[in-house]
Protein backbone atom coordinates (compact mmCIF):
# COMPACT_ATOMS: atom_id res chain seq x y z
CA UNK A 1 8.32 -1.84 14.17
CA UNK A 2 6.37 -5.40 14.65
CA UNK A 3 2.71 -5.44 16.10
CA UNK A 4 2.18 -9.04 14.69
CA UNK A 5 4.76 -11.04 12.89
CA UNK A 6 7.61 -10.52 15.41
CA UNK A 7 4.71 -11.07 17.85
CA UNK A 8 3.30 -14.32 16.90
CA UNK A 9 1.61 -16.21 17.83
CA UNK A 10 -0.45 -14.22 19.53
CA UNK A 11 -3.40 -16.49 20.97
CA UNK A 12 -4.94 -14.33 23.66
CA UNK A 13 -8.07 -12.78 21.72
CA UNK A 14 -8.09 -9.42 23.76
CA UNK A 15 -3.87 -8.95 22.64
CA UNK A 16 -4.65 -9.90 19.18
CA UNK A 17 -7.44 -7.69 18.78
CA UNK A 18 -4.88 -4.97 21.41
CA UNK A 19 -1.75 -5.31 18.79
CA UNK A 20 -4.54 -4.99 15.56
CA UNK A 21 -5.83 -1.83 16.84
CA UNK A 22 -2.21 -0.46 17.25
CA UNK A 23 -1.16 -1.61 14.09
CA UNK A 24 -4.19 -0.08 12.46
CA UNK A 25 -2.77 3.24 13.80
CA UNK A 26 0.08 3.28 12.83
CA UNK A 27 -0.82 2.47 9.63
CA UNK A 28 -3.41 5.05 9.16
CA UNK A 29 -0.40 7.31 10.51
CA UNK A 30 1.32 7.01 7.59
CA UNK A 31 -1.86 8.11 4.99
CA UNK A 32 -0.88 9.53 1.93
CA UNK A 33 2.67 8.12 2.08
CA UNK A 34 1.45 4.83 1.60
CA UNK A 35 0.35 3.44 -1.25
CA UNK A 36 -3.75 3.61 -1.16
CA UNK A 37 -4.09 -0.20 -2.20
CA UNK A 38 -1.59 -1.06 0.30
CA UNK A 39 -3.65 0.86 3.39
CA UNK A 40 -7.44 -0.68 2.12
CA UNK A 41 -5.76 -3.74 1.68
CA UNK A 42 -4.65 -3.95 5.45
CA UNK A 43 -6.94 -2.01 6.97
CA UNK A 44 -9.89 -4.01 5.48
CA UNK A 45 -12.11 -5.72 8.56
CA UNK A 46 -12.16 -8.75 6.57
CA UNK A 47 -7.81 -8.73 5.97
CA UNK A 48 -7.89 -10.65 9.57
CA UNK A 49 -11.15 -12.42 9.94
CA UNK A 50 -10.24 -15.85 9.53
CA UNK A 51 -13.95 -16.26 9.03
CA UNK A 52 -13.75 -14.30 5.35
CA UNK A 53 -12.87 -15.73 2.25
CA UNK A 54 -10.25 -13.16 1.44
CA UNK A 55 -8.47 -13.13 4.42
CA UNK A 56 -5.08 -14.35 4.01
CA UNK A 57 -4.67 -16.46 7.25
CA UNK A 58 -4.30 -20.03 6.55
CA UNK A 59 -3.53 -19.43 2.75
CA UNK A 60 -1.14 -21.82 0.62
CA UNK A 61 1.56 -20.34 -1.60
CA UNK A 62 1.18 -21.60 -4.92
CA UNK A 63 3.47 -19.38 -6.90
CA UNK A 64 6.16 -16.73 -6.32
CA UNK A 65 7.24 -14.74 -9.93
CA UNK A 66 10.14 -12.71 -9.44
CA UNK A 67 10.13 -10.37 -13.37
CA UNK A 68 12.68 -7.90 -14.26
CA UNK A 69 10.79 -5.03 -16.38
CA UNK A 70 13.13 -3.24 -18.81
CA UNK A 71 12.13 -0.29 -20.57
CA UNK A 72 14.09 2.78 -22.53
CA UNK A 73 15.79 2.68 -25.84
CA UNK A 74 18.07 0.35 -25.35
CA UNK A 75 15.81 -1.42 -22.82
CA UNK A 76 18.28 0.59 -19.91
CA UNK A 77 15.73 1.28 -17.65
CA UNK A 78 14.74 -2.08 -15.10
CA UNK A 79 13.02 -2.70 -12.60
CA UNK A 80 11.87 -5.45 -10.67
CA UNK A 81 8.41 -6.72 -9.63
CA UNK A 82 6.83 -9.53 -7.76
CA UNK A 83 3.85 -11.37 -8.08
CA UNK A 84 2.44 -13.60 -5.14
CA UNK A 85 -0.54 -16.62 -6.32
CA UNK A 86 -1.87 -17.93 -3.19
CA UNK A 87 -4.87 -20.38 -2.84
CA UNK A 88 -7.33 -18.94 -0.03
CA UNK A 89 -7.75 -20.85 3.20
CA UNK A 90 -11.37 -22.17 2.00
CA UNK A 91 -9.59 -23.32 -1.64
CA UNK A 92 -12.35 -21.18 -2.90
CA UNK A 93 -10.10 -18.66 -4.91
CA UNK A 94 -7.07 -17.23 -5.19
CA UNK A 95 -5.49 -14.00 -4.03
CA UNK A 96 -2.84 -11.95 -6.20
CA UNK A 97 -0.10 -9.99 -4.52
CA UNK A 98 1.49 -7.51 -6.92
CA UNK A 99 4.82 -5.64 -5.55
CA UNK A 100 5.76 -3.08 -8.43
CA UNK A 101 9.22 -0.78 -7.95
CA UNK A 102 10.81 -3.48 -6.09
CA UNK A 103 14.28 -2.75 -4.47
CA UNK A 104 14.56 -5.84 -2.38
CA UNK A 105 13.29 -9.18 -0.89
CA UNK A 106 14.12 -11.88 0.90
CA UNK A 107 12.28 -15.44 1.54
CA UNK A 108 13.24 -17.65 4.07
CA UNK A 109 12.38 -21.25 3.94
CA UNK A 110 13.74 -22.90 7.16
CA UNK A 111 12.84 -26.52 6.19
CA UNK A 112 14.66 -28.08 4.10
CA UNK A 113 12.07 -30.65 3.03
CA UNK A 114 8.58 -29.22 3.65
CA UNK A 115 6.72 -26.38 1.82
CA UNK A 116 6.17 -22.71 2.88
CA UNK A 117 2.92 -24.11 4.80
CA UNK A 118 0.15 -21.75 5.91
CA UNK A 119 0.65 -18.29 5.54
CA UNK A 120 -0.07 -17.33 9.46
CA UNK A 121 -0.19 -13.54 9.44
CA UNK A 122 1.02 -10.69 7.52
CA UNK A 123 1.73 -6.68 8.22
CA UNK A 124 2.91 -3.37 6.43
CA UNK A 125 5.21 -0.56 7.18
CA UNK A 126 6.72 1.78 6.00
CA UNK A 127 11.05 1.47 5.56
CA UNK A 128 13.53 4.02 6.29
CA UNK A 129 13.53 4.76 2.64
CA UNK A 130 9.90 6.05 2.73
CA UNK A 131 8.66 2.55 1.06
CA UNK A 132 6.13 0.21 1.36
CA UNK A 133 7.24 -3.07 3.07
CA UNK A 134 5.35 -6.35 3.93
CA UNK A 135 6.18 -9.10 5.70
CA UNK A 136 4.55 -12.13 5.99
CA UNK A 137 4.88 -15.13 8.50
CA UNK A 138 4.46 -18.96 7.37
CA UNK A 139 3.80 -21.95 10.08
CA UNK A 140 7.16 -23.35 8.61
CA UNK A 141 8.46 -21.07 10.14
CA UNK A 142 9.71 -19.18 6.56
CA UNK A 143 9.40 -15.17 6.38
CA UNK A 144 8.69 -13.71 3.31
CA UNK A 145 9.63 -9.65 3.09
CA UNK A 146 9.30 -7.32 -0.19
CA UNK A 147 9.85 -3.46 0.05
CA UNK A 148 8.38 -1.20 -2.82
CA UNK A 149 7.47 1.61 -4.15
CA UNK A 150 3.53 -0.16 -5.25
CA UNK A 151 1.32 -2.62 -4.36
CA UNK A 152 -1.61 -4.34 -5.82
CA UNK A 153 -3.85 -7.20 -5.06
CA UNK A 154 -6.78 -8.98 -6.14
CA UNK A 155 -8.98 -11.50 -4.63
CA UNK A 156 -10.65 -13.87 -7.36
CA UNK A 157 -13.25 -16.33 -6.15
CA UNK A 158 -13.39 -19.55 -8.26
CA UNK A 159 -16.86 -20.33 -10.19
CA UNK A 160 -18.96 -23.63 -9.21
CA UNK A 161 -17.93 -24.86 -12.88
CA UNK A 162 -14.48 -23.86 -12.76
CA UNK A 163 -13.76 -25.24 -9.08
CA UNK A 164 -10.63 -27.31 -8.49
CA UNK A 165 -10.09 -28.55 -4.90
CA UNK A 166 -6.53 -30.02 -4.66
CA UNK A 167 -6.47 -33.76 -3.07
């Protein structure tokens, strides 16, 4: 079930803030089967307040690492987990995406000679399988999907000293 990604755009203010109230329902429907990261993460009031700093509207991708974990004996035991770098809207910092217990993706590009471009909206649900998925909706037009068993992010604001803005 879609209350924004299918949906968008949505540029009515009273719909957006209609299908956010919704979707914050039916997330907090699902308490306690989803992971706890995953629910503060999308419930936060700054996760769609293009105003904050953390919110991921507008965001660029800047990297996508797909790793294979093996562990066991004979190193039987693998897993897969995904790790999203994106450069926030105001190129002030960067957010981390971590997807742990992977068992799929899929990442749609639709262009064949442009990037991802901004990252337009993003939501959470919960698959058949009783796992964590989130999709997330470029202007490009590309789709980005990930179902897991964890998730993980951080938000890291750049220093004044440290501050690159790209050109």
């Amino acid at each position: 079930m879609s209350f924004l990604v299918d949906k968008w755009p949505i540029t009515e203010i009273p719909l957006l803030e209609k299908q956010y109230a919704e979707y914050k329902k039916y997330l907090e429907s699902f308490q306690g089967r989803l992971p706890s990261s995953a629910l503060t993460f999308a419930t936060a009031a700054w996760h769609y307040d293009a105003r904050d700093h953390r919110a991921l509207h507008d965001s660029w991708l800047e990297s996508l690492a797909i790793r294979e974990i093996f562990e066991g004996e004979r190193m039987q035991h693998r897993s897969v987990e995904i790790e999203m770098h994106l450069l926030g809207a105001y190129h002030d910092g960067h957010t981390t995406l971590t997807y742990r217990g992977v068992a799929g993706y899929a990442l749609s590009l639709p262009h064949r000679d442009s990037g991802h471009a901004d990252l337009l909206v993003d939501e959470f649900s919960l698959s058949a399988n009783g796992l964590l998925v989130h999709e997330i909706l470029f202007s490009s037009g590309g789709r980005y999907s990930v179902e897991c068993r964890d998730f993980d992010w951080l938000w890291s604001p750049f220093s004044e000293v440290s501050r690159v803005v790209p050109a």
